[in-house]
N, C-alpha and C. Protein backbone atom coordinates (compact mmCIF):
# COMPACT_ATOMS: atom_id res chain seq x y z
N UNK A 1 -13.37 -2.85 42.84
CA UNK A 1 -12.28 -2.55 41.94
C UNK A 1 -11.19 -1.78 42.69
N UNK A 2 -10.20 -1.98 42.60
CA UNK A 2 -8.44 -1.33 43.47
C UNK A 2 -8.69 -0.15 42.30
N UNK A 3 -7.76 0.95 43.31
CA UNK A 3 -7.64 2.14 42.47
C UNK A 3 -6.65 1.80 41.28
N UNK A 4 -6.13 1.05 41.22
CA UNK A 4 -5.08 0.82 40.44
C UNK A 4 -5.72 -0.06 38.64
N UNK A 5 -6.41 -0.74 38.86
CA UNK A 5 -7.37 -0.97 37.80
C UNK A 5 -8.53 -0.31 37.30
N UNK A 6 -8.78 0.86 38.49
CA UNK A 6 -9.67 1.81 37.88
C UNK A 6 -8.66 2.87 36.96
N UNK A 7 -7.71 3.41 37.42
CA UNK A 7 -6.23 4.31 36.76
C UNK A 7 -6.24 3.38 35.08
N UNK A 8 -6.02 1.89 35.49
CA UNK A 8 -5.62 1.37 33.94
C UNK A 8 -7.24 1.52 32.95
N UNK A 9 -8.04 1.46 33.56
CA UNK A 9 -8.97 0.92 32.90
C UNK A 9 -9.42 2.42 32.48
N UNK A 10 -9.30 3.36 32.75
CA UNK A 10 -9.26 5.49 32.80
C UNK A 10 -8.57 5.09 31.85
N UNK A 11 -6.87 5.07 31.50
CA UNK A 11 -5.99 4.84 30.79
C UNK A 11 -6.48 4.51 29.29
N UNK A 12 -6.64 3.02 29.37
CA UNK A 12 -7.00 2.41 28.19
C UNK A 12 -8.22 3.15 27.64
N UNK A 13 -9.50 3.93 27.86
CA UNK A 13 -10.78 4.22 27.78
C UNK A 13 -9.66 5.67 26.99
N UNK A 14 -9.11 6.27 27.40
CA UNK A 14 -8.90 7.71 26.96
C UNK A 14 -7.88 7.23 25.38
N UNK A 15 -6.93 6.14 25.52
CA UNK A 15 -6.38 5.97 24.00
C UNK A 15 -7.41 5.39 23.31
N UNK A 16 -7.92 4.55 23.97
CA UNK A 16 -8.91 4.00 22.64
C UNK A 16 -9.90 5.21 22.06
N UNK A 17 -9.89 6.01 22.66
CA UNK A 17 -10.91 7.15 22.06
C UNK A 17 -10.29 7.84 21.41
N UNK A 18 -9.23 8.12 20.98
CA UNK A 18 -8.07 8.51 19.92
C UNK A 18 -8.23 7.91 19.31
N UNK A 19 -8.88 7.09 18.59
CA UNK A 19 -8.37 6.17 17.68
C UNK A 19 -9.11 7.00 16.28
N UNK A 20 -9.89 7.62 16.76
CA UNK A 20 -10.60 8.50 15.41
C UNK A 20 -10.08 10.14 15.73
N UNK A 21 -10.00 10.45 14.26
CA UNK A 21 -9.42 12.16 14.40
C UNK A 21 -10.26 13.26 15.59
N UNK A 22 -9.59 13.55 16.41
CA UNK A 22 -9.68 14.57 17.65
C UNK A 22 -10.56 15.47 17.39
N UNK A 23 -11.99 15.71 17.82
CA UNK A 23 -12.89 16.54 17.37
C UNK A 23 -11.85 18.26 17.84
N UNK A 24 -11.02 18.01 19.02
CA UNK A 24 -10.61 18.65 19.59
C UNK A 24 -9.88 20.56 19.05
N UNK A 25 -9.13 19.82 17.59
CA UNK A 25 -8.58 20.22 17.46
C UNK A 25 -9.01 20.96 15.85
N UNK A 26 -10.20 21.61 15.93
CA UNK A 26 -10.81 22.15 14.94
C UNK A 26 -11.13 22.74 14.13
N UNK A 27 -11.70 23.49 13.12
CA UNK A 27 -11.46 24.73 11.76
C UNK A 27 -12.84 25.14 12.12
N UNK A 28 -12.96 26.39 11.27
CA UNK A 28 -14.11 26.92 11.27
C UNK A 28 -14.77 26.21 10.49
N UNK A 29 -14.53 25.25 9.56
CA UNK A 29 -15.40 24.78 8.76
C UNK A 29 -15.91 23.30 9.15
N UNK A 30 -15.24 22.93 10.17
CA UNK A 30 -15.53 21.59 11.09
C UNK A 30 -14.50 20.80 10.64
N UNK A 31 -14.44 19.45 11.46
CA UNK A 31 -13.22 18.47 10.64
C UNK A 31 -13.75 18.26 9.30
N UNK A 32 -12.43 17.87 8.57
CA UNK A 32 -12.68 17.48 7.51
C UNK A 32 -13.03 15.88 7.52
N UNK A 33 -13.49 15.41 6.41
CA UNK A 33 -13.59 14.54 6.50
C UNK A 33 -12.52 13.02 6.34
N UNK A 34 -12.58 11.88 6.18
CA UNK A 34 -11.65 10.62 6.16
C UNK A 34 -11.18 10.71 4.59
N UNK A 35 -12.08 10.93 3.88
CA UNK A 35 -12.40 10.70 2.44
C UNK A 35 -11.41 12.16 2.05
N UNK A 36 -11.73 13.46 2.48
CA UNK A 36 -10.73 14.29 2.43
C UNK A 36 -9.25 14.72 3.09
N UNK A 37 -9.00 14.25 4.26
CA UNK A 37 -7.78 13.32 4.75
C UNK A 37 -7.12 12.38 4.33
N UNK A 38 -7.49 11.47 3.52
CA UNK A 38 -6.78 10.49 2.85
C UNK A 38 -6.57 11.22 1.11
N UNK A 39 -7.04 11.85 0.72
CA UNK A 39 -6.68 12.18 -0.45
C UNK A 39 -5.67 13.87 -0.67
N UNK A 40 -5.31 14.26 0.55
CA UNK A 40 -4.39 15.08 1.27
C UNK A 40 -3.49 14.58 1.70
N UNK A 41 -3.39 13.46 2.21
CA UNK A 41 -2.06 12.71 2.48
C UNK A 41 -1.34 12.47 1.15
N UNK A 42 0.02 12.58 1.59
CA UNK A 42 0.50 11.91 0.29
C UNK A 42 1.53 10.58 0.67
N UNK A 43 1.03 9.82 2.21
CA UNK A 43 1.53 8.94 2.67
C UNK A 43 0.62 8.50 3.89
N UNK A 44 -0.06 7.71 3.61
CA UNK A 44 -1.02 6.47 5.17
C UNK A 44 0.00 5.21 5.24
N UNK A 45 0.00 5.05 6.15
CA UNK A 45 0.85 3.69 6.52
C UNK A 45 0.21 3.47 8.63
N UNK A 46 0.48 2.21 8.57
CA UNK A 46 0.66 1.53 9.82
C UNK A 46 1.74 1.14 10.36
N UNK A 47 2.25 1.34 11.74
CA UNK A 47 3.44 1.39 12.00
C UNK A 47 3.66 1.04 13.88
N UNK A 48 4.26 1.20 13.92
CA UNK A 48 4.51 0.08 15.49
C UNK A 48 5.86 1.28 16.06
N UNK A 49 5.79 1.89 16.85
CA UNK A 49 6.43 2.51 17.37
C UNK A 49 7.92 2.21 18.55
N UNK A 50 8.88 2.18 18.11
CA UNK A 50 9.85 1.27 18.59
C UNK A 50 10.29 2.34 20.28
N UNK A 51 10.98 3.10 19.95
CA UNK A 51 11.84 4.14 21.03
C UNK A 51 11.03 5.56 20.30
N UNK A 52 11.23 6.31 21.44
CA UNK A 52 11.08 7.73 21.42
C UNK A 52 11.94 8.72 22.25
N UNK A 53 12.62 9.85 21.35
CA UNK A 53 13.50 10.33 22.23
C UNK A 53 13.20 11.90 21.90
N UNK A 54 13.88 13.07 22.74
CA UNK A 54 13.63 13.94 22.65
C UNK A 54 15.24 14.46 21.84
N UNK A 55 14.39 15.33 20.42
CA UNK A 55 15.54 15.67 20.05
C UNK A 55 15.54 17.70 20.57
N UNK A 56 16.45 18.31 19.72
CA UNK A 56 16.56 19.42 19.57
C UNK A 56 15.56 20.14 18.73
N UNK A 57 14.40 20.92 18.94
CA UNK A 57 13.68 21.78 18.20
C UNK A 57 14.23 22.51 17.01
N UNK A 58 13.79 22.21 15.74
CA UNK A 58 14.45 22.62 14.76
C UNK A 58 13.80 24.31 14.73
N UNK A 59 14.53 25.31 13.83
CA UNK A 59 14.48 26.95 14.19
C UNK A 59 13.12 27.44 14.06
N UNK A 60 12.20 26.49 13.27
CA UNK A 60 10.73 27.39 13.11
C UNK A 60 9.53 26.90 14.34
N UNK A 61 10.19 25.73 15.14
CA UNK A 61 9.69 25.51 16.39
C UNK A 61 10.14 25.68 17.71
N UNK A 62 11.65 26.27 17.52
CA UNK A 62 12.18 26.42 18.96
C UNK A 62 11.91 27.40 19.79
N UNK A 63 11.04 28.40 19.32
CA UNK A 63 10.84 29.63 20.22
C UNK A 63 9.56 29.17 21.09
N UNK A 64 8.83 27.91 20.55
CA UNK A 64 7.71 27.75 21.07
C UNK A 64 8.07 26.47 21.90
N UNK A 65 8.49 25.34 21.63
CA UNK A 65 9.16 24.04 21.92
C UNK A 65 10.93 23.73 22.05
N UNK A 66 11.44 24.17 22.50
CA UNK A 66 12.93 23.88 22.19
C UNK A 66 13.03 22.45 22.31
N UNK A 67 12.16 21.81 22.59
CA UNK A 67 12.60 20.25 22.34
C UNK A 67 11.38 20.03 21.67
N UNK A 68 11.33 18.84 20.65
CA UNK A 68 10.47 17.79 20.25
C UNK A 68 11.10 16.38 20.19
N UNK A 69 9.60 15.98 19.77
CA UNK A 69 9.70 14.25 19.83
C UNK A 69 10.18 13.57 18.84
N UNK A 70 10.97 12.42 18.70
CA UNK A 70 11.28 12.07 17.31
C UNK A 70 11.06 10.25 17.97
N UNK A 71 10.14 9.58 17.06
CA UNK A 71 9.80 8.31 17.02
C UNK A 71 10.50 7.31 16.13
N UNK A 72 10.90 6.40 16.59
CA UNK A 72 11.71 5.39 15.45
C UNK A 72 10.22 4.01 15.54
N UNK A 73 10.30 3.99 14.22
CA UNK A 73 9.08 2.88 13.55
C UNK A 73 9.68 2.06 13.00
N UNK A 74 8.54 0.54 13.00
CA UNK A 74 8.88 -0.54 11.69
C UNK A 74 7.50 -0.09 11.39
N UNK A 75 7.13 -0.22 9.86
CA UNK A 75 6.20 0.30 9.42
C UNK A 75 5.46 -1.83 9.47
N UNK A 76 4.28 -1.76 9.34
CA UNK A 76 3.37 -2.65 9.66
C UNK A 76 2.77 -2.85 7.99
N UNK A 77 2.15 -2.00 8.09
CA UNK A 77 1.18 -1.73 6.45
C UNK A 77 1.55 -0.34 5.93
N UNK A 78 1.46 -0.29 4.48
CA UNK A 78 1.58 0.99 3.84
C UNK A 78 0.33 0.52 3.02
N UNK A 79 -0.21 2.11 3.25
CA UNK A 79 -2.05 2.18 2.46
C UNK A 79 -1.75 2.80 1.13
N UNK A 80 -0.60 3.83 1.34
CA UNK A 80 -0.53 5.32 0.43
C UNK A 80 1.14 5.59 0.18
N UNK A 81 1.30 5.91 -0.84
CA UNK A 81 2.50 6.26 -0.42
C UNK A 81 3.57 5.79 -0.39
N UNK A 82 4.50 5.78 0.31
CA UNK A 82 5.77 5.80 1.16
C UNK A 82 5.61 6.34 2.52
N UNK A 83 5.99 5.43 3.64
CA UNK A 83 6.26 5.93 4.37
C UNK A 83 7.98 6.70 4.41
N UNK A 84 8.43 7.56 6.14
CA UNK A 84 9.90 8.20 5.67
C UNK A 84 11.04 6.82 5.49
N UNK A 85 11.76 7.11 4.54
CA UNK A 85 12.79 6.36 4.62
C UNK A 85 13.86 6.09 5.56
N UNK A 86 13.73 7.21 6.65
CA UNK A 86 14.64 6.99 7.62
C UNK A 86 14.06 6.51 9.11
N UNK A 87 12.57 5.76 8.74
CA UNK A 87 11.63 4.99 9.76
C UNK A 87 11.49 5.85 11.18
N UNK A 88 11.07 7.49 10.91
CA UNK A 88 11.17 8.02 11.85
C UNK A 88 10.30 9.41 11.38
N UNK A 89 9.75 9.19 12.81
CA UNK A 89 8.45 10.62 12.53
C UNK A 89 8.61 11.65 13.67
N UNK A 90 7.82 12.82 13.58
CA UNK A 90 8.48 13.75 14.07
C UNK A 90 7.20 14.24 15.37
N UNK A 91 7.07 14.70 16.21
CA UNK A 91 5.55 15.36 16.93
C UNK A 91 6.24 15.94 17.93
N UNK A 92 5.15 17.27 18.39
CA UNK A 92 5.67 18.38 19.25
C UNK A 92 5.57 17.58 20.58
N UNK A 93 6.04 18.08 21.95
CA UNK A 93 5.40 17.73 22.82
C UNK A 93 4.04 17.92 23.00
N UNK A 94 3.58 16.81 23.60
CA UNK A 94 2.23 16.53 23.62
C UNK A 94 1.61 17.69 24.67
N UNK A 95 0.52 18.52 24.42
CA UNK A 95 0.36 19.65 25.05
C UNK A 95 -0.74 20.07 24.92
N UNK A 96 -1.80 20.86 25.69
CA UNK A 96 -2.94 21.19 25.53
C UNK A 96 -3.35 21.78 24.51
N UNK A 97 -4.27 21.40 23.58
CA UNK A 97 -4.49 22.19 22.50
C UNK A 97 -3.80 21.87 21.43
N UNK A 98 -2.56 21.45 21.50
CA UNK A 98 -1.40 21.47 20.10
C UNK A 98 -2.05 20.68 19.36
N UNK A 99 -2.84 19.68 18.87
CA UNK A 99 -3.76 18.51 18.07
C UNK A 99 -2.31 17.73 17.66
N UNK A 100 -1.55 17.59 19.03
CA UNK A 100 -0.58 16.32 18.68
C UNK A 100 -0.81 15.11 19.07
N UNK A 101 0.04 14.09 18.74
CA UNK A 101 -0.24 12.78 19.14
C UNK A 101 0.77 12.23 19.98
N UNK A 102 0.03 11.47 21.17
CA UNK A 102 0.99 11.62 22.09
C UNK A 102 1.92 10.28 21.81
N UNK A 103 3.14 10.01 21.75
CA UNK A 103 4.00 9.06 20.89
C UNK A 103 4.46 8.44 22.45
N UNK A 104 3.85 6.66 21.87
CA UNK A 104 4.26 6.02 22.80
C UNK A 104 5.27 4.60 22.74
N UNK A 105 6.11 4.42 22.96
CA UNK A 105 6.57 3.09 22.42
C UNK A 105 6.29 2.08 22.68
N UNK A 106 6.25 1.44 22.05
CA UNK A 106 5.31 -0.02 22.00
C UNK A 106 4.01 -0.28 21.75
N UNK A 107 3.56 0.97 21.14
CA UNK A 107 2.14 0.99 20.80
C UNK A 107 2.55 1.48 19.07
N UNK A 108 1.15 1.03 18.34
CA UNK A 108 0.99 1.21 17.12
C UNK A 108 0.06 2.33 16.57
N UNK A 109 0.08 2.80 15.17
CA UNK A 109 -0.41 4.07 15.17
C UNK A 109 -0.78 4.25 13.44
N UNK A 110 -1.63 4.90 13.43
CA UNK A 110 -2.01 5.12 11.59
C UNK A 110 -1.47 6.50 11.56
N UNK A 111 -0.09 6.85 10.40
CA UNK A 111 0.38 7.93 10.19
C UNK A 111 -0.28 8.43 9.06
N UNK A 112 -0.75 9.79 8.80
CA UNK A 112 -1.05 10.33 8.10
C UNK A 112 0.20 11.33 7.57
N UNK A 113 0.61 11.67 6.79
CA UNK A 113 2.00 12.61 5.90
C UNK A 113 1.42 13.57 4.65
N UNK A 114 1.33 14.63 4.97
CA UNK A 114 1.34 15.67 4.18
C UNK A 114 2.64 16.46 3.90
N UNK A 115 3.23 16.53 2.42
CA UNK A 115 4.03 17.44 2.13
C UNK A 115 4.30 18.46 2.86
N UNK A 116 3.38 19.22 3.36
CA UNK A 116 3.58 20.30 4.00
C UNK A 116 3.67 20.54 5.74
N UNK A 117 3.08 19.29 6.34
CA UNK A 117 2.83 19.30 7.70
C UNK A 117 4.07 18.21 8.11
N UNK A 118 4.81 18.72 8.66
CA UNK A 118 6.22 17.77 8.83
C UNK A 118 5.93 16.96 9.80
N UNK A 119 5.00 17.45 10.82
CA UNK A 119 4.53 16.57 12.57
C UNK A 119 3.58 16.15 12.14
N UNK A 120 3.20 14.77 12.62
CA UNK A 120 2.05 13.88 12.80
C UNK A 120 0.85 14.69 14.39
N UNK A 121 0.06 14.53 13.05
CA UNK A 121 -1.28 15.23 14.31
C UNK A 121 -2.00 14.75 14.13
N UNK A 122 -3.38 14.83 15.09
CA UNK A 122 -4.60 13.68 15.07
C UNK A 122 -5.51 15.24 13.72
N UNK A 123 -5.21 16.23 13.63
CA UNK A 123 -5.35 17.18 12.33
C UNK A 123 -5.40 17.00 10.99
N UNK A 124 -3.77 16.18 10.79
CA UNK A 124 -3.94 15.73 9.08
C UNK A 124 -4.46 14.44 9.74
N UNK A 125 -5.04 13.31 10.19
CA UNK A 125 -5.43 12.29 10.17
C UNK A 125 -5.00 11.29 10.63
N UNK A 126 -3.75 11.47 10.96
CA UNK A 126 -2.77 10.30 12.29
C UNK A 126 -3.58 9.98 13.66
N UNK A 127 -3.51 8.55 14.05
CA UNK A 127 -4.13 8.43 14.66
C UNK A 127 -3.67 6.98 15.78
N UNK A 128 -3.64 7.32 17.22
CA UNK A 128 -3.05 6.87 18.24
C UNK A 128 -2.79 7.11 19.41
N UNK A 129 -2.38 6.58 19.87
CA UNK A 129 -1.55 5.03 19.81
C UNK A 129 -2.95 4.14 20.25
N UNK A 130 -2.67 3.10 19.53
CA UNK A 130 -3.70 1.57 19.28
C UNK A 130 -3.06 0.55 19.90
N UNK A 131 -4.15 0.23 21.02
CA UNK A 131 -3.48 -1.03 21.31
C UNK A 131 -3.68 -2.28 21.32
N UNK A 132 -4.63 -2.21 20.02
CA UNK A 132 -5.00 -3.24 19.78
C UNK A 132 -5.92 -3.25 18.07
N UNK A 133 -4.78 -3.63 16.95
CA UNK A 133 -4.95 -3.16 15.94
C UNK A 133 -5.96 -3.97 15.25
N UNK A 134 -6.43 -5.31 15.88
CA UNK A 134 -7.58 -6.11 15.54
C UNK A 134 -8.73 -5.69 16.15
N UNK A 135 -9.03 -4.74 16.86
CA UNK A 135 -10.16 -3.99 17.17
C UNK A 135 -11.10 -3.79 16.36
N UNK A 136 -12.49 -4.02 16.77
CA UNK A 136 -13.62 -3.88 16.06
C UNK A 136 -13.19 -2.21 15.19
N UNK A 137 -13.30 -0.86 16.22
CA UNK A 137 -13.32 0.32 15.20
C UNK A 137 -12.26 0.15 14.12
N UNK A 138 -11.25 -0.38 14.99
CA UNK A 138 -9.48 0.31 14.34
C UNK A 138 -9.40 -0.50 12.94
N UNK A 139 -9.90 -1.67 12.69
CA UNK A 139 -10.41 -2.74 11.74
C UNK A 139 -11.17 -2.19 10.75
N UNK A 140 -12.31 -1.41 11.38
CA UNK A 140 -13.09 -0.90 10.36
C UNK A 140 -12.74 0.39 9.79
N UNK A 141 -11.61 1.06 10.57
CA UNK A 141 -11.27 2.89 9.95
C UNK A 141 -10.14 2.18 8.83
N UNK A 142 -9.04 0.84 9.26
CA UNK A 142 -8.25 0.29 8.37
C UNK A 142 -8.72 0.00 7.03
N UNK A 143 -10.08 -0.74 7.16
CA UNK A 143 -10.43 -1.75 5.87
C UNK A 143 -11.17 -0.51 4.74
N UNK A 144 -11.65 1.16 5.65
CA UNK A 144 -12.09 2.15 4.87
C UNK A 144 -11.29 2.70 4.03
N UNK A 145 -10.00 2.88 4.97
CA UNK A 145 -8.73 3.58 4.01
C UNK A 145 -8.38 2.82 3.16
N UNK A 146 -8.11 1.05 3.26
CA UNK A 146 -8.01 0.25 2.28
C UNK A 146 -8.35 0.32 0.77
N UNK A 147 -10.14 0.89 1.13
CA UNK A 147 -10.93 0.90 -0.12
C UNK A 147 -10.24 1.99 -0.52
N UNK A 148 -10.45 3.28 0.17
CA UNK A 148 -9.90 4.73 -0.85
C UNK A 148 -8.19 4.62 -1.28
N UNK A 149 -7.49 3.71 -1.09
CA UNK A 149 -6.43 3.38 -2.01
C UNK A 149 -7.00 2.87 -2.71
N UNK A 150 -8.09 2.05 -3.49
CA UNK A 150 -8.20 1.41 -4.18
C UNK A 150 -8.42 2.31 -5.89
């Protein structure tokens, strides 16, 4: 194997393991669960990530981040919700510890949206980037959330 297909094949092995919420980023009471993540959202959708640019840190994040990420989406599926109307989501720079998601373009992603949590984190239940949304797991975490809209 060339180092160069071992790098992609490292690569692909570390997003696909994102594809379920980040044990990483944890409470004292452990993660919550899918079933309690989806009924905390007040928006699941699927979405395809177009451009990503760095905007200006708005005032209750700039002392920590003076820049963040802002993603432009076509939304794919909506589970819950509404997704934003202005097809655009928000995440810190991607950083040790922060339980952000690292926003990539041209890859796809399950947004989770809580009233109160303005950034997408693998925390409230966002989850990505997928690169491959017919995937055995990514298929089966889809067709779960499916049911709990039901």
């Amino acid at each position: 194997m060339t180092r160069r297909s071992i790098l992609a094949a490292t690569l692909i092995a570390m997003f696909v393991a994102h594809v379920s919420p980040a044990a990483a980023c944890s409470s004292l009471n452990g993660p919550p669960s899918e079933e309690q993540l989806f009924a905390k959202a007040t928006s699941v959708f699927v979405a395809h990530v177009t451009s990503v640019a760095e905007i200006a840190a708005p005032d209750d994040v700039k002392k920590v981040y003076p820049q963040i990420l802002e993603a432009s989406i076509q939304t794919i599926e909506v589970i819950k919700g509404q997704p934003p109307a202005e097809a655009k989501v928000k995440s810190l720079p991607l950083g040790y510890g922060n339980c952000t998601l690292p926003l990539l373009a041209g890859a796809d992603y399950i947004f989770f949206f809580q009233d109160q949590v303005s950034y997408v984190t693998f925390v409230t239940g966002s989850a990505g980037p997928i690169l491959n949304l017919g995937g055995t797991e990514v298929r089966g975490r889809l067709e779960k959330l499916r049911s709990l809209a039901k």
